[in-house]
Protein backbone atom coordinates (compact mmCIF):
# COMPACT_ATOMS: atom_id res chain seq x y z
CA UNK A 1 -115.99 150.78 55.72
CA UNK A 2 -114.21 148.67 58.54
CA UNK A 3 -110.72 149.19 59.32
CA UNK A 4 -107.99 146.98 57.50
CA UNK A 5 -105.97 144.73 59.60
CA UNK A 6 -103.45 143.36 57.23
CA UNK A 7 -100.89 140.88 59.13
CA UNK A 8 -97.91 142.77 58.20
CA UNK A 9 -96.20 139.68 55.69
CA UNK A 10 -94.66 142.38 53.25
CA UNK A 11 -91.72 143.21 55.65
CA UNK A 12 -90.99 139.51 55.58
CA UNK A 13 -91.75 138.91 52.06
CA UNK A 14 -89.20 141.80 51.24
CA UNK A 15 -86.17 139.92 53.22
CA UNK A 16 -87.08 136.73 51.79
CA UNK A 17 -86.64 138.31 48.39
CA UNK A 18 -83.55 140.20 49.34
CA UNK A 19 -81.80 137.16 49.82
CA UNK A 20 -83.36 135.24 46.90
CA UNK A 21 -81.50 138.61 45.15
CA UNK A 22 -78.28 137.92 47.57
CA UNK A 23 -78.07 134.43 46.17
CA UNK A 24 -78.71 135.28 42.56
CA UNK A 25 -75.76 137.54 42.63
CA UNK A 26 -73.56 135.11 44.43
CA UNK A 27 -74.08 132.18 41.65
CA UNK A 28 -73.98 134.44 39.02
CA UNK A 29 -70.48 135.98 40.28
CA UNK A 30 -69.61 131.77 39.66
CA UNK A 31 -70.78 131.67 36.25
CA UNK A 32 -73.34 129.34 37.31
CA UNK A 33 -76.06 128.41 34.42
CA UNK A 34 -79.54 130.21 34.13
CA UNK A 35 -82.92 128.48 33.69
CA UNK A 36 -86.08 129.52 33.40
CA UNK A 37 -89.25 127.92 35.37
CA UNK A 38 -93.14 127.80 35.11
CA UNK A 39 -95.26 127.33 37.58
CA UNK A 40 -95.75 123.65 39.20
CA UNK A 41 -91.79 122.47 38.36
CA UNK A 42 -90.01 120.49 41.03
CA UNK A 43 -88.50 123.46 42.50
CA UNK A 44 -86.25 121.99 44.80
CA UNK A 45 -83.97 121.47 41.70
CA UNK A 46 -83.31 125.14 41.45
CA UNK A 47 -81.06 124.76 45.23
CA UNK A 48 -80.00 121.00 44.12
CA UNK A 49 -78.05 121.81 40.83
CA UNK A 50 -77.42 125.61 42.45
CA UNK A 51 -78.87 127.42 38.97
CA UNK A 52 -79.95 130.56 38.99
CA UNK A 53 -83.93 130.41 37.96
CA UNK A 54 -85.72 133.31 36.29
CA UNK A 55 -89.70 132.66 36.65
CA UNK A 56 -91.53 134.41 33.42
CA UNK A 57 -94.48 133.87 35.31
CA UNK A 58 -93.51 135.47 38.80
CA UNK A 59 -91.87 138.47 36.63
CA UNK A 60 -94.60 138.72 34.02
CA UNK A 61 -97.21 139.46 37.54
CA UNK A 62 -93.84 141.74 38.55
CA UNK A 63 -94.78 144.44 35.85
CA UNK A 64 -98.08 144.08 36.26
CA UNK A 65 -98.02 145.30 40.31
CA UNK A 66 -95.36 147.94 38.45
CA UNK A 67 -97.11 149.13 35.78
CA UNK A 68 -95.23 148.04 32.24
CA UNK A 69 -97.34 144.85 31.84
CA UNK A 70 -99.50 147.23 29.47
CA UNK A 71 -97.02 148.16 27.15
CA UNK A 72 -96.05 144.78 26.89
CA UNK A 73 -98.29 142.90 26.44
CA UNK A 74 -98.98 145.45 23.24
CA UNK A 75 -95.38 144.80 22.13
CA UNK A 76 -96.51 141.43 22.17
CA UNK A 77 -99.84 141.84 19.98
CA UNK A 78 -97.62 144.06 17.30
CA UNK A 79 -95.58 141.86 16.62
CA UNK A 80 -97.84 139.15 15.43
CA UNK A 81 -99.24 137.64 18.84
CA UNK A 82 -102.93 137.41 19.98
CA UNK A 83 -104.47 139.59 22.13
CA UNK A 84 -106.10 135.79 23.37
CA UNK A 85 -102.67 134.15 24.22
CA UNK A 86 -101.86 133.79 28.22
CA UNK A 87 -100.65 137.20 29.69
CA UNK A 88 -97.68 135.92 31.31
CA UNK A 89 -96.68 135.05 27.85
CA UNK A 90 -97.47 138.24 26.41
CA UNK A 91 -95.70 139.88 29.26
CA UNK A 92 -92.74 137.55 28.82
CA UNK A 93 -92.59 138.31 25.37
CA UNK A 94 -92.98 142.24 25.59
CA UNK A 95 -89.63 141.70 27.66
CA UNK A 96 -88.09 140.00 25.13
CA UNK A 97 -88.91 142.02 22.28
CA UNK A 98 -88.48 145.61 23.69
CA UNK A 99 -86.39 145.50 26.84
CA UNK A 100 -86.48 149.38 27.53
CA UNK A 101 -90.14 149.15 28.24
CA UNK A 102 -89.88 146.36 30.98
CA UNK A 103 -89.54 146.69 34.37
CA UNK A 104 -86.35 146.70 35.94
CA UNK A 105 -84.54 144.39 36.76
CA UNK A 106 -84.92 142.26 33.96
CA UNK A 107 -85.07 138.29 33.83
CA UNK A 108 -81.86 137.06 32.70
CA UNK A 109 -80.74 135.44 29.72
CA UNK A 110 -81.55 131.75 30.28
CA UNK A 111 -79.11 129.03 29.34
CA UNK A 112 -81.80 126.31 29.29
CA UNK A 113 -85.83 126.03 30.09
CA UNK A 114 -87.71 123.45 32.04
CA UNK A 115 -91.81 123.21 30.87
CA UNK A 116 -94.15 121.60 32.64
CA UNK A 117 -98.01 120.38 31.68
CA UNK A 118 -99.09 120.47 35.10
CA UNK A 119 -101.80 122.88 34.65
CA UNK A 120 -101.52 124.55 31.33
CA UNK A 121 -100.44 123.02 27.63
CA UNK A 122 -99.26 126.68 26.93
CA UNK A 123 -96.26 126.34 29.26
CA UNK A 124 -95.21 123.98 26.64
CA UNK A 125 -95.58 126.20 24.03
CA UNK A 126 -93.77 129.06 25.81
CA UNK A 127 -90.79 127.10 26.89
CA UNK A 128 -90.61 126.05 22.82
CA UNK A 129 -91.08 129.82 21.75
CA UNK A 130 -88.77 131.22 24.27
CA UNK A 131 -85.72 128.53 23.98
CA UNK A 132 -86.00 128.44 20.09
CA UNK A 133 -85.90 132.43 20.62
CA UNK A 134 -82.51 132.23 22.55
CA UNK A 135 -81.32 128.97 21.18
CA UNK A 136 -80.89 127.53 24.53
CA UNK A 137 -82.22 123.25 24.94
CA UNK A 138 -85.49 123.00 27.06
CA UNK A 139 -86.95 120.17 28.73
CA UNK A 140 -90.93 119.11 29.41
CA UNK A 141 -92.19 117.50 32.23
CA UNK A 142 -95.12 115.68 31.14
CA UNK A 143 -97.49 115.08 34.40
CA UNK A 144 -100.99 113.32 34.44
CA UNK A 145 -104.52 114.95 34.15
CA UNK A 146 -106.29 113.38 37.37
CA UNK A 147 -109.65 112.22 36.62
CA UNK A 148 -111.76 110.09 38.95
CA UNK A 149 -110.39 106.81 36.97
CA UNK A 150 -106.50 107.67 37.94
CA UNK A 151 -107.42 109.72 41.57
CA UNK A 152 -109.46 109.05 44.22
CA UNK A 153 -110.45 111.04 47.83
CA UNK A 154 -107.63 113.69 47.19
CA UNK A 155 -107.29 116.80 49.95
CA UNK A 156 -107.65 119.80 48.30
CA UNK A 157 -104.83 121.85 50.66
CA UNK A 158 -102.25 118.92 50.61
CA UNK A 159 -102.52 117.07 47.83
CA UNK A 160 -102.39 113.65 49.53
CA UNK A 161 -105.18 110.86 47.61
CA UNK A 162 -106.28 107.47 49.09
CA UNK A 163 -105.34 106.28 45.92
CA UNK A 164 -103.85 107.15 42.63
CA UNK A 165 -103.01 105.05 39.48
CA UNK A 166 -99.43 103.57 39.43
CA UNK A 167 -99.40 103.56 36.15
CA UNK A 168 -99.02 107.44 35.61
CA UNK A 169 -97.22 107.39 39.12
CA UNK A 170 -94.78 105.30 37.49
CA UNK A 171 -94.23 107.18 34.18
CA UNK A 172 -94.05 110.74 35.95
CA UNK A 173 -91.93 109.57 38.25
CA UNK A 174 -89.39 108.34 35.73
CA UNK A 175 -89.96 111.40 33.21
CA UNK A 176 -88.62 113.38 36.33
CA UNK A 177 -85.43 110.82 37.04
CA UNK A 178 -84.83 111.62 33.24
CA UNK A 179 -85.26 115.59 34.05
CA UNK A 180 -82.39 114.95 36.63
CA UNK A 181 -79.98 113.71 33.40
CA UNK A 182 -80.95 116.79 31.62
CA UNK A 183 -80.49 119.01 34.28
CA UNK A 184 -77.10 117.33 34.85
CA UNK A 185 -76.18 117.81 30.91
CA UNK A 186 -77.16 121.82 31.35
CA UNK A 187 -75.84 122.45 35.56
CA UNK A 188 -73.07 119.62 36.33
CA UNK A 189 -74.03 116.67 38.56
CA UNK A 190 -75.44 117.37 41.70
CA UNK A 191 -74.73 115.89 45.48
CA UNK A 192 -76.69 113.35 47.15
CA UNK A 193 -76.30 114.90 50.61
CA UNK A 194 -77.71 118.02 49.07
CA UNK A 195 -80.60 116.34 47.67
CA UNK A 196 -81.45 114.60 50.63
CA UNK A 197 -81.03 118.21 52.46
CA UNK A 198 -82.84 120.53 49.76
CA UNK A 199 -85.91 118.15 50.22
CA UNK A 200 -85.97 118.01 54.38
CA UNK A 201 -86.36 121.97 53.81
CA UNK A 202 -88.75 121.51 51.24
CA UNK A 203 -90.64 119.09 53.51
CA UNK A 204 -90.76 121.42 56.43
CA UNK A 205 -91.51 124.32 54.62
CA UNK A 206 -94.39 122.51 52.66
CA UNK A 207 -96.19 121.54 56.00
CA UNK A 208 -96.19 125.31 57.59
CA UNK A 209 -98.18 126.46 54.35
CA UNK A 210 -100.60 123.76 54.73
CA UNK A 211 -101.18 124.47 58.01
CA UNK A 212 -100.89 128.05 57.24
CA UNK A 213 -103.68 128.11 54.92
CA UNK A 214 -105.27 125.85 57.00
CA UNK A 215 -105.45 128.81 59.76
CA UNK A 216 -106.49 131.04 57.35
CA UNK A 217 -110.17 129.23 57.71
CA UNK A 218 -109.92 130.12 61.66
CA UNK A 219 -113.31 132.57 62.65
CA UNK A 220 -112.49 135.43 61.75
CA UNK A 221 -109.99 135.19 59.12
CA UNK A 222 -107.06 136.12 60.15
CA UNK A 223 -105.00 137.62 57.24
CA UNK A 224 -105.63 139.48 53.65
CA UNK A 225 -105.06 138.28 50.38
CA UNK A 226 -103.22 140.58 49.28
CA UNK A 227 -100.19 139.21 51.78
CA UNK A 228 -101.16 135.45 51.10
CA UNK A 229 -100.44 135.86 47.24
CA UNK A 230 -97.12 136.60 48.52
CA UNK A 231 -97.33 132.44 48.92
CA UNK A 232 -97.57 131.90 45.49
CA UNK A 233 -94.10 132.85 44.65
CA UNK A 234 -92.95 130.47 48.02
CA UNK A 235 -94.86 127.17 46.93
CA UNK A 236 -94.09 127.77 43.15
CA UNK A 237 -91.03 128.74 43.19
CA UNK A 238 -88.60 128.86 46.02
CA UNK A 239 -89.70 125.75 48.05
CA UNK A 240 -86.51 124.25 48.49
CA UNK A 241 -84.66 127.00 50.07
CA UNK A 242 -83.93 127.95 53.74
CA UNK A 243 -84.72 131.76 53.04
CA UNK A 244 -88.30 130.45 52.49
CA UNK A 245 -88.46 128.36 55.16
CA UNK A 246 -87.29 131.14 57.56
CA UNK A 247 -90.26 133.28 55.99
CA UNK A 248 -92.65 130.71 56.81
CA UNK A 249 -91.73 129.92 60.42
CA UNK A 250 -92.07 133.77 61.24
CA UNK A 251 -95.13 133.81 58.91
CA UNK A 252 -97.16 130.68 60.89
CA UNK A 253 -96.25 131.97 64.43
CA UNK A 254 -98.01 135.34 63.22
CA UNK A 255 -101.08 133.65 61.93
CA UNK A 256 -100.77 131.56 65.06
CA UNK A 257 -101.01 134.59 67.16
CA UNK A 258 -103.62 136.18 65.46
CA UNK A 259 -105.85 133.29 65.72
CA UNK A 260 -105.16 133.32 69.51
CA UNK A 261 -106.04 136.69 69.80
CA UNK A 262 -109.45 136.32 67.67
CA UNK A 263 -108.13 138.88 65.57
CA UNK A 264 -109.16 139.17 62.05
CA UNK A 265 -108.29 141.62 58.80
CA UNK A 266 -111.15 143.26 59.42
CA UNK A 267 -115.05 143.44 60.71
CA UNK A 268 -115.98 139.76 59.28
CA UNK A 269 -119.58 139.91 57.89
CA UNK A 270 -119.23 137.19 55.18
CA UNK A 271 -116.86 134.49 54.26
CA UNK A 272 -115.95 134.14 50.56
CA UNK A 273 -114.11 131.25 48.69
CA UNK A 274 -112.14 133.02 45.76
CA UNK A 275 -110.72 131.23 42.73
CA UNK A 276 -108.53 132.79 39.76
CA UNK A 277 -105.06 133.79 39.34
CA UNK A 278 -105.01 137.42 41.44
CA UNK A 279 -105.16 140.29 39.18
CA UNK A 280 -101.86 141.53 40.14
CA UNK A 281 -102.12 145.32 38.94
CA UNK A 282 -104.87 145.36 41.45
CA UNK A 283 -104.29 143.50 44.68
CA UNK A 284 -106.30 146.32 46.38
CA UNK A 285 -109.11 144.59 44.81
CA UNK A 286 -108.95 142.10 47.92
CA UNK A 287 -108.27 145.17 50.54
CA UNK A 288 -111.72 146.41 49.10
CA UNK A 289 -113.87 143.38 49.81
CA UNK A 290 -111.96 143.02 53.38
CA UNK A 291 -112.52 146.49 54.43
CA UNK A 292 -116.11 146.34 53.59
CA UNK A 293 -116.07 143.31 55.78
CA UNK A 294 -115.99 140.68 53.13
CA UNK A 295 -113.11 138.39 54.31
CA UNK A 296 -111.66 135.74 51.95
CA UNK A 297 -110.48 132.35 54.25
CA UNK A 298 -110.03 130.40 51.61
CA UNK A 299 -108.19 131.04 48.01
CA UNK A 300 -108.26 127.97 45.74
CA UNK A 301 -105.58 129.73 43.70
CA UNK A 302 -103.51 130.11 46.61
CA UNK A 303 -104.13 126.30 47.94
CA UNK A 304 -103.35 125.10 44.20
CA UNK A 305 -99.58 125.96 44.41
CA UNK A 306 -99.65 124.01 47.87
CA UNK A 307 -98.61 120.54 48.43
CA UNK A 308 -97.33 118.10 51.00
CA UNK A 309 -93.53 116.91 50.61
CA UNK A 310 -92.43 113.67 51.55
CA UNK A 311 -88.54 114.23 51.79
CA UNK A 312 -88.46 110.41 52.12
CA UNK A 313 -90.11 110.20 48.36
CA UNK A 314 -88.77 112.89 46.87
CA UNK A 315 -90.20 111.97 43.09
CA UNK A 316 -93.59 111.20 44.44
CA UNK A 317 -93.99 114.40 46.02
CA UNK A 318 -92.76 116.19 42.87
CA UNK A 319 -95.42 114.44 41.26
CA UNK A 320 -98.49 115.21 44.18
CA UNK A 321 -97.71 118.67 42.86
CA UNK A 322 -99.73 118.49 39.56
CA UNK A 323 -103.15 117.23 41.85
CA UNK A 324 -104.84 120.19 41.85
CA UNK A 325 -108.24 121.52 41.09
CA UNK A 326 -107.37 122.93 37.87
CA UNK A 327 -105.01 119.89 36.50
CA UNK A 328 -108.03 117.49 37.39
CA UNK A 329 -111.68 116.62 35.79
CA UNK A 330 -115.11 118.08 37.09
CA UNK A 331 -116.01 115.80 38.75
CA UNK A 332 -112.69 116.03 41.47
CA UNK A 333 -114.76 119.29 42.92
CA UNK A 334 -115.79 117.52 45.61
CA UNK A 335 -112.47 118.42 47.18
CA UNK A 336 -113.35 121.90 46.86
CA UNK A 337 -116.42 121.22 48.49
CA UNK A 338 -114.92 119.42 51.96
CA UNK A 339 -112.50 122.80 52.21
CA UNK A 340 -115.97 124.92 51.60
CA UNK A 341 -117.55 123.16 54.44
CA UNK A 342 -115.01 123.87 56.47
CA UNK A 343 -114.35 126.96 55.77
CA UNK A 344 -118.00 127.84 56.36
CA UNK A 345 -117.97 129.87 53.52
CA UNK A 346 -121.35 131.79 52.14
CA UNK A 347 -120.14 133.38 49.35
CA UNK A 348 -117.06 132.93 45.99
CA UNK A 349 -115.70 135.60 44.01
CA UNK A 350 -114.51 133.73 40.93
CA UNK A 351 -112.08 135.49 38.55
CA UNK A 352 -112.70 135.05 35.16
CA UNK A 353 -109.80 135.63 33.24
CA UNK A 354 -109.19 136.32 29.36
CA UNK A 355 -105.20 136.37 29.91
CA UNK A 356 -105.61 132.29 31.35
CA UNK A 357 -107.95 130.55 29.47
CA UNK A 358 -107.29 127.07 31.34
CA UNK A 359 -108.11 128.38 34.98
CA UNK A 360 -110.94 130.71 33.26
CA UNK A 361 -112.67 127.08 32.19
CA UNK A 362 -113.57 125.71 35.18
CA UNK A 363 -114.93 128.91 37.16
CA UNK A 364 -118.87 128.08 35.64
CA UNK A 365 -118.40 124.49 36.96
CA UNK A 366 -117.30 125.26 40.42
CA UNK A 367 -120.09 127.94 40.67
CA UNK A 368 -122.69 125.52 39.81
CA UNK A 369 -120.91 122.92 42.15
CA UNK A 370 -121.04 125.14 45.03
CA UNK A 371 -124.67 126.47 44.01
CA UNK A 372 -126.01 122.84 43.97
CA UNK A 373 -123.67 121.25 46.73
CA UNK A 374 -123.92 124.18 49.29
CA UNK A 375 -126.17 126.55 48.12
CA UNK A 376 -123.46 129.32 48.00
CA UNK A 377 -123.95 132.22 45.26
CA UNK A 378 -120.95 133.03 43.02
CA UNK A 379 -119.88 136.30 41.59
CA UNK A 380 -118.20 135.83 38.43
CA UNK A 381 -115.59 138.88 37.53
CA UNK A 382 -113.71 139.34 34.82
CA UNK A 383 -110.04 140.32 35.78
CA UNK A 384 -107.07 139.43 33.69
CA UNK A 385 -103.83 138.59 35.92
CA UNK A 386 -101.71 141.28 33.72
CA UNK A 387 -103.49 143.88 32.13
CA UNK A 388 -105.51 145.95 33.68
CA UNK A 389 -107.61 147.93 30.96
CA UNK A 390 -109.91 144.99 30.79
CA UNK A 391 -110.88 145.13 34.76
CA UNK A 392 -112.02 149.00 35.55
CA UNK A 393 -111.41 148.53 38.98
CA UNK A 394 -114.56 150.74 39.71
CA UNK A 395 -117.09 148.59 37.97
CA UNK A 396 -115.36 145.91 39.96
CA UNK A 397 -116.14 147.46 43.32
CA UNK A 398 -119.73 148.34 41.90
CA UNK A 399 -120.46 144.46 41.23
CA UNK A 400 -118.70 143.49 44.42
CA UNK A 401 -121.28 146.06 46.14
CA UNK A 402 -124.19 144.46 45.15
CA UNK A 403 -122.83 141.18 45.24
CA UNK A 404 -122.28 141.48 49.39
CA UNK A 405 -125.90 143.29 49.47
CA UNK A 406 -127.30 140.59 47.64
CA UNK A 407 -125.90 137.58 49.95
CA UNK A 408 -126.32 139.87 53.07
């Protein structure tokens, strides 16, 4: 095996969440409200309306990299639940249910929910289950699915389109000008200098991700996986704040240097595109690959919670944050395709995943996309995002094994 040359994110990561923590306690010691978020909300809200935002998402993968995601997603299926229903809602709802099994600390009690149907219709259903659960009001955002009638010539890294229909630009943008009334009924009303602030940060931060990522294609790759999830929680969740911004300054001068250098994780012998939410009991799932010299330069999971800001159009970039890969027809692959190509990948690991069933759907049409398009192999694992009994992480790294010796 080669050596592992991870970048050395985690130390950052850690103070970036240390003062997410720092400014949790602060707002709570003013009695500010609590939401909770999903994935693909306009997160610059959070540090607009100064809320305190729980993320069942971000703490359902939490317990997972800890261990209790097990027992609750069980707690979950006992009480009435199926074993099919998303894991972050299983997770969520173990929490819920039977608090003593859950990882500490603990989301807190929300005073109102925001939903979104940006990717998945179940966040709808779990912002319903889990504010008629506390009695707290909840708000959807309702965002477009992007076919090739409504989008057209759309980057899969930034989001940006040559085109895209008014018409749903229009009605998103004003569901989300109604979202600021709600959020004003549940948080007080907010600051225009703030706004206009919150959104220059966002901006900035937004465009050292993209080009970020866009390093991470660099010969040989520069980083691990198992640091860039760490991304994830930045694009999704904490976009708007200068604590992420800081992390991503530091993080793009180190991926800056490292491309300098020619220095890579590891020993490159192939270059795999990987798609799926990351199984997050077993991040060393990626360490394996790298170490055996299969490196991982792009991760359309990753690149989905990216997008460009505009601070200029604030409610057109919160919209450019549903156009993604997984919120968009079949036939919008061809954006995956361009980042493949440049990439100069030859192989994907795609995750297939029982505990998402909406990302899970479109991992045999990007296989056959990139079989036909580029003549690139898939390997197609199963690996839930929260519960690890249904990934043996052995008969993982015995697929993975002949995978590589198959493409080699």
């Amino acid at each position: 095996m080669a050596e592992w040359n991870h970048i050395g994110y985690k130390t950052l990561y850690r103070e970036l969440f240390r003062k997410h923590l720092e400014r949790q306690s602060r707002l709570a010691e003013k009695n500010r409200p609590v939401g909770w978020f999903f994935s693909f909300h306009p997160s610059e809200l959070i540090y607009v309306f100064d809320v305190i935002p729980a993320f069942p998402e971000q703490y359902s993968a939490y317990c997972a990299a800890r261990g209790s995601s097990s027992e609750l997603i069980d707690s979950a299926i006992s009480h009435g639940y199926s074993h099919f229903i998303c894991d972050y809602f299983k997770t969520t709802l173990g929490m819920i249910l039977e608090p003593e099994k859950a990882t500490k600390p603990l989301m807190p009690r929300p005073d109102f929910i925001v939903g979104t149907r940006a990717l998945c219709v179940a966040h709808h259903e779990m912002a319903d289950v889990f504010a008629k659960y506390y009695g707290v009001p909840r708000y959807v955002i309702n965002y477009p699915y992007w076919t090739s009638d409504s989008l057209r010539n759309l980057d899969e890294i930034t989001k940006e389109a040559e085109w895209a229909e008014e018409l749903y630009m229009e009605y998103t943008v004003e569901r989300l000008k109604d979202l600021m009334g709600f959020m004003e009924s549940v948080a007080g009303p907010y600051d225009e200098e703030k706004f206009r602030e919150v959104f220059a940060i966002s901006e900035k931060t937004s465009r050292l991700l993209i080009e970020t990522l866009n390093l991470m294609m660099s010969t040989p790759t520069p980083a691990s996986q198992r640091e860039l999830g760490d991304f994830v929680f930045i694009a999704f969740f904490v976009l708007g704040s200068d604590y992420a911004y800081e992390f991503m300054k530091k993080a793009h001068e180190m991926m800056k240097e490292r491309v300098k250098r020619r220095e890579g994780v590891s020993d490159e012998k192939h270059r795999l595109l990987t798609f799926g939410i990351m199984p997050w009991h077993t991040l060393s799932l990626y360490e394996y690959c790298e170490s055996n010299g299969a490196n991982f330069p792009v991760n359309l999971y990753v690149n989905a919670s990216v997008h460009r800001v505009d601070a200029s159009k604030p409610f057109e970039s919160m919209v450019r944050r549903s156009m993604h890969v997984t919120n968009s027809g079949y036939e919008m692959l061809d954006s995956v395709v361009k980042t493949a190509k440049k990439a100069d990948i030859d192989g994907a690991l795609l995750l297939e995943n029982t505990g998402c069933r909406i990302t899970s759907m479109i991992v045999r049409p990007l296989a056959k996309v990139l079989q036909e398009e580029l003549g690139i192999s898939s390997l197609i694992l199963e690996a839930p995002q929260c519960d690890p009994r249904l990934m043996p992480l052995e008969r993982a790294k015995n697929l993975i094994d002949a995978y590589l010796e198959s493409i080699s």
